[in-house]
Protein backbone atom coordinates (compact mmCIF):
# COMPACT_ATOMS: atom_id res chain seq x y z
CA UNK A 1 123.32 48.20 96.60
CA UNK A 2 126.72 47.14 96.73
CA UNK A 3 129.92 48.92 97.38
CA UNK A 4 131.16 49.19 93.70
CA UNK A 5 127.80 50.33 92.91
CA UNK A 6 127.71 52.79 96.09
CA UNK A 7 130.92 54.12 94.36
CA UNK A 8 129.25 54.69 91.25
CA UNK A 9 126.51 56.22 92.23
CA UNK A 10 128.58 58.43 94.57
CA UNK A 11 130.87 59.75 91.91
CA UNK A 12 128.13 60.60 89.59
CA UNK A 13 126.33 62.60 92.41
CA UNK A 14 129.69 64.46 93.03
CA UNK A 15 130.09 65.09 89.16
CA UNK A 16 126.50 66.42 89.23
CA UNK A 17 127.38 68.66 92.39
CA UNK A 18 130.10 70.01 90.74
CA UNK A 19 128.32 70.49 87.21
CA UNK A 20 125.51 72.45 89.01
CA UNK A 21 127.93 74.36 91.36
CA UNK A 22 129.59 75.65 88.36
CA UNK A 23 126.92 76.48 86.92
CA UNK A 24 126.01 79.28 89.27
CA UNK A 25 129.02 81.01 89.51
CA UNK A 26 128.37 82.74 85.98
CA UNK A 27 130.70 82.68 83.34
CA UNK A 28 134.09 80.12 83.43
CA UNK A 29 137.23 80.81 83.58
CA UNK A 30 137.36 79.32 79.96
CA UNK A 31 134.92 81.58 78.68
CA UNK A 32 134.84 84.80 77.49
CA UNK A 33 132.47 88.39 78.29
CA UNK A 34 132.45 91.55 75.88
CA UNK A 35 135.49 89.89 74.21
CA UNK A 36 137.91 90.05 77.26
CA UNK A 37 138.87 86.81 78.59
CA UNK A 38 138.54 86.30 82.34
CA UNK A 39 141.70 85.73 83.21
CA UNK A 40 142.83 89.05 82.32
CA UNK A 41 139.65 90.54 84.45
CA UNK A 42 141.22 88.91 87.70
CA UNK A 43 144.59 90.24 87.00
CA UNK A 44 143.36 93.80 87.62
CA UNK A 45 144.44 95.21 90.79
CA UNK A 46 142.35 97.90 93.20
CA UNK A 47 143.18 101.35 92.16
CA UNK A 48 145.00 102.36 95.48
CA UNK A 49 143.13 103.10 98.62
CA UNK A 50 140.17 101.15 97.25
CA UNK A 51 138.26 97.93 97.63
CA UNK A 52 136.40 95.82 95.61
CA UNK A 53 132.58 95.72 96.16
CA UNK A 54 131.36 92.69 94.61
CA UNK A 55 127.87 93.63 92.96
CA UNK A 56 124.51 91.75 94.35
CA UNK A 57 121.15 92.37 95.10
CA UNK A 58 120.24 93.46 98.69
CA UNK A 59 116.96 94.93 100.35
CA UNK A 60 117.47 98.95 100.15
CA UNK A 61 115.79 100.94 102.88
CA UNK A 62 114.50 101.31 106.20
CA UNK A 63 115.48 98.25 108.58
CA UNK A 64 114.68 99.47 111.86
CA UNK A 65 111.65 101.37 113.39
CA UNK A 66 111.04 104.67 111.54
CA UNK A 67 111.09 106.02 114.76
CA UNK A 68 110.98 109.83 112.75
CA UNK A 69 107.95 108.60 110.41
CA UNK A 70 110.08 110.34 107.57
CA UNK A 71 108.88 107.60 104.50
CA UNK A 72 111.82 108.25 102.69
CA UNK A 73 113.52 104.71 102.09
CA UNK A 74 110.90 102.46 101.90
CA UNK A 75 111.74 98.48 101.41
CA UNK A 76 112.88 97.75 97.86
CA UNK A 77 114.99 94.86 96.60
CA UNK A 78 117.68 96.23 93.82
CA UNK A 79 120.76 94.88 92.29
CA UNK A 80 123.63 96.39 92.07
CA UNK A 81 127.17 96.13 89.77
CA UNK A 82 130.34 95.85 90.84
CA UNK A 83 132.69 98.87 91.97
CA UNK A 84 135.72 100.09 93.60
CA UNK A 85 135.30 102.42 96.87
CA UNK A 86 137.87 104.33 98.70
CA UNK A 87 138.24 102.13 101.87
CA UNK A 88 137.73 105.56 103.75
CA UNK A 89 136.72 108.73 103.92
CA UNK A 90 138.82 111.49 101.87
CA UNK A 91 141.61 112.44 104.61
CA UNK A 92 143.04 115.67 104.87
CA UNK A 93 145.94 114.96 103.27
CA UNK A 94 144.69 113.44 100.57
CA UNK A 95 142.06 117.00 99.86
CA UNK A 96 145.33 119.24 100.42
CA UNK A 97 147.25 117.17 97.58
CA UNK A 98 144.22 118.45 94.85
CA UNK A 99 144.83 122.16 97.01
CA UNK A 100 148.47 122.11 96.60
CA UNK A 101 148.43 120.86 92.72
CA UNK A 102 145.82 123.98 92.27
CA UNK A 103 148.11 126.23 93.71
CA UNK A 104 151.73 125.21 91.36
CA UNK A 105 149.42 125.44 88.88
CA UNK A 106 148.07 128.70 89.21
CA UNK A 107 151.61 130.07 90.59
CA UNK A 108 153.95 128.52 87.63
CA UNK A 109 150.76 129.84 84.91
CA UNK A 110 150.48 132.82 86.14
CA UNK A 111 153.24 134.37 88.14
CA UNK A 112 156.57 132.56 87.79
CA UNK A 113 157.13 132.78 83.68
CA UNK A 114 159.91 130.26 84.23
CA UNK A 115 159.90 127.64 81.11
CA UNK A 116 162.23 125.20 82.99
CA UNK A 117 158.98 123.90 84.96
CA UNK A 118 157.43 123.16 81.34
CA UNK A 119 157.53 120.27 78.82
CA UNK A 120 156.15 120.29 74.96
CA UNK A 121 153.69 118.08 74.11
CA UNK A 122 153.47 115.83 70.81
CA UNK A 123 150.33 118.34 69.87
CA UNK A 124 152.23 121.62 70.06
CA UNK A 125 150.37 123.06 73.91
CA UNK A 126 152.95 123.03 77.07
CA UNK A 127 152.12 120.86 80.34
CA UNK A 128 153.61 121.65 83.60
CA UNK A 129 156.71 118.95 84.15
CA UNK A 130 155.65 117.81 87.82
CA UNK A 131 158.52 115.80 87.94
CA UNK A 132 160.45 118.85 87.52
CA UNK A 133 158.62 121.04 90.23
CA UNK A 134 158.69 117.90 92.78
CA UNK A 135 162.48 118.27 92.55
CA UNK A 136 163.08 122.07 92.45
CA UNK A 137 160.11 123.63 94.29
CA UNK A 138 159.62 127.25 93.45
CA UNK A 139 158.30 127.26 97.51
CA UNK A 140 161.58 126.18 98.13
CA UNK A 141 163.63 128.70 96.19
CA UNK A 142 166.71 131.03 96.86
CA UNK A 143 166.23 132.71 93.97
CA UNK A 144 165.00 136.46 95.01
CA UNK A 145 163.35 137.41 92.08
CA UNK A 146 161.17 133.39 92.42
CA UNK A 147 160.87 134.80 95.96
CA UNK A 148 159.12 138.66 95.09
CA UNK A 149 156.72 137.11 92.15
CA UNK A 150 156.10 134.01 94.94
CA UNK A 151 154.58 136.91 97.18
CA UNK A 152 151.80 137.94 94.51
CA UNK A 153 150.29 134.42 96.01
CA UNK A 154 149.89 135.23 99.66
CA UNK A 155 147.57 138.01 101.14
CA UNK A 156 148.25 141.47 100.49
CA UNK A 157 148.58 144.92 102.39
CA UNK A 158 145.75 145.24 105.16
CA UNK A 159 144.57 141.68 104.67
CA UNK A 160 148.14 140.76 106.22
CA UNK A 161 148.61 139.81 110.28
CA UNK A 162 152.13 140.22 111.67
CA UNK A 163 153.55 140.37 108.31
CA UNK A 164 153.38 137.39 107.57
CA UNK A 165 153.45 135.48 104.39
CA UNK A 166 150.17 133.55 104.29
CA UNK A 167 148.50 131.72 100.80
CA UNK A 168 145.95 133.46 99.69
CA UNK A 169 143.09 130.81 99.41
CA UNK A 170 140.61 132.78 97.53
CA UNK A 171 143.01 132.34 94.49
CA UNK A 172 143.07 128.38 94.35
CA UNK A 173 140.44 128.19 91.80
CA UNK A 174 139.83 124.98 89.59
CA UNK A 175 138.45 124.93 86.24
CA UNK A 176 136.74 121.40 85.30
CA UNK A 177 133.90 120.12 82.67
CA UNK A 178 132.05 117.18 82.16
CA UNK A 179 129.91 115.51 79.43
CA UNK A 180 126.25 115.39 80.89
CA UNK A 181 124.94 112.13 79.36
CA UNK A 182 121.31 112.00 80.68
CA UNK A 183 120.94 115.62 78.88
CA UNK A 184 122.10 114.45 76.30
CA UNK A 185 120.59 111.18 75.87
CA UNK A 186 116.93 113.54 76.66
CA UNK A 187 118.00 116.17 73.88
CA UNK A 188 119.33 113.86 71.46
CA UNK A 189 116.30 114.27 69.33
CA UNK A 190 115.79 117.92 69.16
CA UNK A 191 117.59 118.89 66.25
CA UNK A 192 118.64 122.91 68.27
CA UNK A 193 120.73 120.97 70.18
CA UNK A 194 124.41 120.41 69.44
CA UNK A 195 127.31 118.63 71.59
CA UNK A 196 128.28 121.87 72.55
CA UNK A 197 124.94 122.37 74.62
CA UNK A 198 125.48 119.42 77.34
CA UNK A 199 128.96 119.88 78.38
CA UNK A 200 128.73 121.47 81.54
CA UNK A 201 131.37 123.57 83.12
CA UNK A 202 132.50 124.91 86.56
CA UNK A 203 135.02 126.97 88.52
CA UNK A 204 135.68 126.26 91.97
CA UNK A 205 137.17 127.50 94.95
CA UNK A 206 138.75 124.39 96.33
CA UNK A 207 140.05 125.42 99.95
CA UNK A 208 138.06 123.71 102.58
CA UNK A 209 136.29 126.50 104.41
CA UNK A 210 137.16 126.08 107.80
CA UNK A 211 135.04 128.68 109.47
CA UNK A 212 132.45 125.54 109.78
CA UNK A 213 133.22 125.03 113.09
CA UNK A 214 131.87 127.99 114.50
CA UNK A 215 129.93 128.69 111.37
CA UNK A 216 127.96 125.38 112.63
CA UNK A 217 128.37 125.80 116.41
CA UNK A 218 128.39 129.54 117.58
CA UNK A 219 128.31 129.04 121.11
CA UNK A 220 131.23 126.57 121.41
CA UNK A 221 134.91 127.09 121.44
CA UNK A 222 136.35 125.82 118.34
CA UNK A 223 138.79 128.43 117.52
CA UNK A 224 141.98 126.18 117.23
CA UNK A 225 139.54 123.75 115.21
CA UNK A 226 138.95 126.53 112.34
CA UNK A 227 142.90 127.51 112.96
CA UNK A 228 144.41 124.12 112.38
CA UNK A 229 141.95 121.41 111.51
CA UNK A 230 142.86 120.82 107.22
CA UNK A 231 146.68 122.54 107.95
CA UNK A 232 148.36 121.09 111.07
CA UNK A 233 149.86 117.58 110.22
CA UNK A 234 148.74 116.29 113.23
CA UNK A 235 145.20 115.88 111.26
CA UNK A 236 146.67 114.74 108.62
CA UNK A 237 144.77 111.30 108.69
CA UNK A 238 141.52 113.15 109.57
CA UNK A 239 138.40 113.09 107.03
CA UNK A 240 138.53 116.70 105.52
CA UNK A 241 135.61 118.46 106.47
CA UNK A 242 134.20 121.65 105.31
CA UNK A 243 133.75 120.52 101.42
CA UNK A 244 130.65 121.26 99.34
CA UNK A 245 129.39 118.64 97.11
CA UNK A 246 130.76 120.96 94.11
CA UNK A 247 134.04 120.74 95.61
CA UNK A 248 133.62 116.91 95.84
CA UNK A 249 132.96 116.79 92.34
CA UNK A 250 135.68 119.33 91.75
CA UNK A 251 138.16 116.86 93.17
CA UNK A 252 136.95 113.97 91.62
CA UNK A 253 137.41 115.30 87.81
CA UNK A 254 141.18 116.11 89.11
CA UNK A 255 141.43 112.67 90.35
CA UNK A 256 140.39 111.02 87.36
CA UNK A 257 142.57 113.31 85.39
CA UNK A 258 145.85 112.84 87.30
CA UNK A 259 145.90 108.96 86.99
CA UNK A 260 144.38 108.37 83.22
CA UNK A 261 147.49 111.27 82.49
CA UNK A 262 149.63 109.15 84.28
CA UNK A 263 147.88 106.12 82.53
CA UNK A 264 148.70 107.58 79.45
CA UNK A 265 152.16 108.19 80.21
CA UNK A 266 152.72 104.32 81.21
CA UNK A 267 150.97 103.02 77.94
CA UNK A 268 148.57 101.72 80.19
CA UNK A 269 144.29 101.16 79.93
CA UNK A 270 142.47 104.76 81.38
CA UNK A 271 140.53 104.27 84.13
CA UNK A 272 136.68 104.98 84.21
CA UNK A 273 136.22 108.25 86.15
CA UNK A 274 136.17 108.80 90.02
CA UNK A 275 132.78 109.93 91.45
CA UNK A 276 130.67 110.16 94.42
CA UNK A 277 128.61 107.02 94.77
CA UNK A 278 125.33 106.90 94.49
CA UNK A 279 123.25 106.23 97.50
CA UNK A 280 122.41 102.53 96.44
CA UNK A 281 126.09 101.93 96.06
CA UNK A 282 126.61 103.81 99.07
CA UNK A 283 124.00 101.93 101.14
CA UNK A 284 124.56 98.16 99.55
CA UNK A 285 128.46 98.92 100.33
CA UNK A 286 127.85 99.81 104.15
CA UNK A 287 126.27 96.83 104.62
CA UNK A 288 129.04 94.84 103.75
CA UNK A 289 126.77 92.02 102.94
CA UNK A 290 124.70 92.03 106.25
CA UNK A 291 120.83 92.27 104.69
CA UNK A 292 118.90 93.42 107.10
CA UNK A 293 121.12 94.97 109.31
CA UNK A 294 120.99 97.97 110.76
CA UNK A 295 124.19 98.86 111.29
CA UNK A 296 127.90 98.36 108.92
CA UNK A 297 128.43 95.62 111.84
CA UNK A 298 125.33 94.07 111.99
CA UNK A 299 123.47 95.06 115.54
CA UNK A 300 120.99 95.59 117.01
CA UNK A 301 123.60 97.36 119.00
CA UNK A 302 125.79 100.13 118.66
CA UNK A 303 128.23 98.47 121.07
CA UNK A 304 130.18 95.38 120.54
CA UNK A 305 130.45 92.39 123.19
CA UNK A 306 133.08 93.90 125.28
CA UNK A 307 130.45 96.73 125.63
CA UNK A 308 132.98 99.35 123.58
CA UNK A 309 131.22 101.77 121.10
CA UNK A 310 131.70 100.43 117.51
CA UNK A 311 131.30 103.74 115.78
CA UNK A 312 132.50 107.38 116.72
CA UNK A 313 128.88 109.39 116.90
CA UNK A 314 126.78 111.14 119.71
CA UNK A 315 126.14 108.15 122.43
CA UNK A 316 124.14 110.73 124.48
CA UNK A 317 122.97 114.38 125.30
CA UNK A 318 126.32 116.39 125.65
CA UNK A 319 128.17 113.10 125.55
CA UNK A 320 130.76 113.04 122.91
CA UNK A 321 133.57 111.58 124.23
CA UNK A 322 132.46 107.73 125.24
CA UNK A 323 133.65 106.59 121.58
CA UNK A 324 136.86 107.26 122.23
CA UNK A 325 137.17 111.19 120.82
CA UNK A 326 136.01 114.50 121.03
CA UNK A 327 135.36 115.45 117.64
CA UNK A 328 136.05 113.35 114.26
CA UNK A 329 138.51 110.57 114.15
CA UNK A 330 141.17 109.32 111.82
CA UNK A 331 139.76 107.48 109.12
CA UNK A 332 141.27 103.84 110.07
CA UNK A 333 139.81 103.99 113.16
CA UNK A 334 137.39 101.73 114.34
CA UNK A 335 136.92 98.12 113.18
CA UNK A 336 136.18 98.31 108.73
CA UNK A 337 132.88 96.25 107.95
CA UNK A 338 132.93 92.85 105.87
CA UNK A 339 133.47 94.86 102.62
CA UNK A 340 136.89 96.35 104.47
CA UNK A 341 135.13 99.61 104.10
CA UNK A 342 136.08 101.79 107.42
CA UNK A 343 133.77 104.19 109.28
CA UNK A 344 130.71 103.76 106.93
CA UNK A 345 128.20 104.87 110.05
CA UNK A 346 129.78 107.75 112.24
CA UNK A 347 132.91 109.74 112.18
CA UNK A 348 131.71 112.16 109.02
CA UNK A 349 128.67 111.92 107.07
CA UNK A 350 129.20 111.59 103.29
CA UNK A 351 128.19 113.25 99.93
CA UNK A 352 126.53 110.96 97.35
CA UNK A 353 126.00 111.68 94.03
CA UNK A 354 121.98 110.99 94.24
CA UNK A 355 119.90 114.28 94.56
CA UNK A 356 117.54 114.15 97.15
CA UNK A 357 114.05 113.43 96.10
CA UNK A 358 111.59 111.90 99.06
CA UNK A 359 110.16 109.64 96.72
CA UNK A 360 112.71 108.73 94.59
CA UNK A 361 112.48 105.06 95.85
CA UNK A 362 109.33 104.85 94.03
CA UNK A 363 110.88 105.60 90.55
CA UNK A 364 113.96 104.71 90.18
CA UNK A 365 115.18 101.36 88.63
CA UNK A 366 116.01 98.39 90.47
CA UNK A 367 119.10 98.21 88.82
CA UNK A 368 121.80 100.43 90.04
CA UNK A 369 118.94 103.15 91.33
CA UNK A 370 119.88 106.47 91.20
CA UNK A 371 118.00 110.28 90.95
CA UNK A 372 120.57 112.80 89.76
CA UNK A 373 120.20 116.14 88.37
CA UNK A 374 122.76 118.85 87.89
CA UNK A 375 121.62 121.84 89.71
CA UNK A 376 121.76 125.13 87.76
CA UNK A 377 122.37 128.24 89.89
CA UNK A 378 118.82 129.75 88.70
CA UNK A 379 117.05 126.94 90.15
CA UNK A 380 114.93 126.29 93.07
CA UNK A 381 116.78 125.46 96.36
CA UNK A 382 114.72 122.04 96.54
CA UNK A 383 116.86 121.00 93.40
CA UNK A 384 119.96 121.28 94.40
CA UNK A 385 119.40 119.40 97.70
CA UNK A 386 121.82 115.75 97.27
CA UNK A 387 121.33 112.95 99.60
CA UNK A 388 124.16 112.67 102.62
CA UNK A 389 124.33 109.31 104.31
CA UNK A 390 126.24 107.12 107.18
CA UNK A 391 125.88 109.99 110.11
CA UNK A 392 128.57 111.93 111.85
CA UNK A 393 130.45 112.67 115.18
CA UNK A 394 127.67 115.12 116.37
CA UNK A 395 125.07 112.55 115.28
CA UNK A 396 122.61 110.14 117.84
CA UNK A 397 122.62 106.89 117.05
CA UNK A 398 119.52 106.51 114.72
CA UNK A 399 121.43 108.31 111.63
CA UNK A 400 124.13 105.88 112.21
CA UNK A 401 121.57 102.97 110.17
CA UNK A 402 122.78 101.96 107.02
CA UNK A 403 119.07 103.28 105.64
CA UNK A 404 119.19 106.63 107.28
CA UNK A 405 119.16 109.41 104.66
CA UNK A 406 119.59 113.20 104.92
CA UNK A 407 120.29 115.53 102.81
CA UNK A 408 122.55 118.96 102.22
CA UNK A 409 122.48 121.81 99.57
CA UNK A 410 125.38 121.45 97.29
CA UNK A 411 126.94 124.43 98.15
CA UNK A 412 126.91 123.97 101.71
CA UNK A 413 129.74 123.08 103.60
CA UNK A 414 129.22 121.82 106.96
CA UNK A 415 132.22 120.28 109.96
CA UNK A 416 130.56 117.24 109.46
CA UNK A 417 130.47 116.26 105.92
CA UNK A 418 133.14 115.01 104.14
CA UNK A 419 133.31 112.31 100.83
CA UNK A 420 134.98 109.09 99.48
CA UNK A 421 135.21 108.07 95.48
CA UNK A 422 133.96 105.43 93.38
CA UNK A 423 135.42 103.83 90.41
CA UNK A 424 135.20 101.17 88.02
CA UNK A 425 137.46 99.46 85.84
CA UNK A 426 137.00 98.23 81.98
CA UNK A 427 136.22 94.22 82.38
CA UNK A 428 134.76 94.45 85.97
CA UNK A 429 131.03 93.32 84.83
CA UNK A 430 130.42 90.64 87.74
């Protein structure tokens, strides 16, 4: 062959590279999917705090020894689609934003009766002008008669210490409700049931409880922990702790509400809701790509090169403090795994949306698995157990594995369970 020919046959094999190459990457850039062209899809931007995890298939389950002989994650290869996750856990300041928009609410409803903190809508009901209260706090006020109805919010009479003026948590309730779509995709032939019948309702306390660290450890001496853990600012960049799963959900709804309002406001596309992920999406995202691995870094080791601790957890028997800290951490610390998702093993363990079923594995789908069911308050404990995942501070090493599951009653708060969101967006499909 000579060299003109080489040439040829050269170009045609880098043509026919190139023709195949494209051809695996899915749709073009030319091309279109539900009707939305693909350039638009790319110019979406992460909601904030949140990262893109590209969807794929990935090996779910056990990866290491079941050194417990718990059979509850069995190997399975599933597939999962694309979705934004918070690229940490929930931090304290981030819960007491949902606490403090609870508690204008409640005060300018219920106790103020000042209009100037209220706009008309274009279908005749009044919203609360945030902009408004931002700039002229009623908790701010010089006004005396603001300041004796502002009292009616903090504890009263013998429930008082020293006098002084201190919120009254067990009024920060939150109303919420939600369309249950696997009810009503079961019901939708019995012709008793209306709409009406699966939207499903709940009021919530939404104040951390922070007696869970002596709640969870009586014989330790975590006074200033319950005293200042979710209110001192110097936590402020702590995972909140002390948060049911119905308080996780509780937030959520208000999270998706706040930005598709301010969506709406801004003429702009609503977002799909914020939720807890499931424990596929959990798992597949902690692994940041790593199949196989037993650990958000890889492993086998829970310790890096330099020998340092890679996660903040239990490294021995009354050792806490070789990680670095005592109890949690903030939630950027620590190196973030290949998905630039931080603290997905350690720190706090997280709330999925799965319910806990020991052989769910076996029958769910390999595409985007999930077991959910919403627990009604007449049923059996064993129903309203959901799956926890990643480990925690007080945790030994083996619940740090991507594959290790737990699980917690949904009305249990514990000092070492907290939460992160999932979203998607309209046009993310690959």
């Amino acid at each position: 062959m000579n060299y003109k020919q080489y040439k040829i046959v050269f170009g045609l094999l880098i043509v026919f590279a190139s023709v195949v190459n494209t051809s695996c990457k899915g749709p073009s850039n030319s091309g279109e999917l539900v009707g939305v062209k693909l350039e638009k899809l790319k110019a979406n931007k992460n909601p904030y705090g949140m990262v893109l995890v590209p969807g794929g298939t990935f090996i779910m389950g056990q990866s290491d020894e079941d050194i417990t002989f718990s059979q509850t994650a069995q190997n399975r290869q599933v597939t999962i689609a694309p979705f934004y996750m918070d690229d940490t856990e929930i931090s304290n300041s981030e819960y007491r934003q949902f606490v403090y928009w609870v508690r204008d609410s409640i005060l300018i409803h219920n106790f103020l009766g000042d209009d100037t903190y209220f706009i008309q809508g274009t279908n005749g009901e009044r919203y609360i002008d945030w902009d408004n209260v931002y700039k002229k706090s009623p908790w701010r006020t010089d006004d005396q008669n603001q300041k004796e109805r502002l009292s009616s919010m903090y504890y009263q009479g013998e429930d008082r210490i020293f006098g002084k003026n201190e919120l009254d948590v067990r009024l920060l309730k939150y109303h919420y409700e939600w369309y249950d779509l696997r009810a009503a995709v079961d019901g939708k032939r019995d012709p008793n049931k209306t709409r009406s019948d699966f939207i499903m309702r709940d009021t919530m306390l939404v104040y951390p409880d922070t007696t869970v660290w002596l709640a969870d450890f009586s014989y330790a001496a975590n006074e200033p922990m319950v005293n200042g853990y979710f209110s001192h600012p110097s936590f402020d960049d702590y995972p909140v702790v002390g948060v049911t799963w119905r308080q996780a959900q509780a937030f959520n709804s208000w999270r998706t509400q706040l930005f598709n309002n301010a969506a709406s406001r801004n003429k702009e596309n609503p977002r799909f809701d914020y939720q807890l992920p499931s424990e596929a999406e959990w798992e597949y995202a902690a692994r940041g790509g790593k199949i196989g691995m037993q650990y958000p870094w890889g492993g086998p080791s829970a310790r890096n090169a330099r020998g340092c601790l890679m996660a903040n957890f239990k490294p021995g028997r009354g050792n806490y403090i070789d990680d670095g800290v005592a109890y949690t951490a903030p939630v950027y610390a620590y190196f973030p795994n290949d998905f630039g998702l931080y603290n997905m093993a350690g720190n706090v363990a997280e709330w999925t949306q799965s319910s806990y079923n020991e052989s769910a594995y076996s029958f769910v789908h390999d595409m985007n698995p999930t077991y959910t069911y919403h627990a009604k308050p007449t049923d059996h404990e064993t129903m309203k157990r959901k799956v926890v995942r990643g480990g925690s501070w007080k945790d030994v090493g083996y619940f740090l594995q991507n594959s290790a599951r737990q699980y917690e009653y949904q009305d249990t708060a514990k000092s070492y369970i907290g939460f992160r969101s999932v979203t998607k967006y309209a046009g993310v499909a690959y």
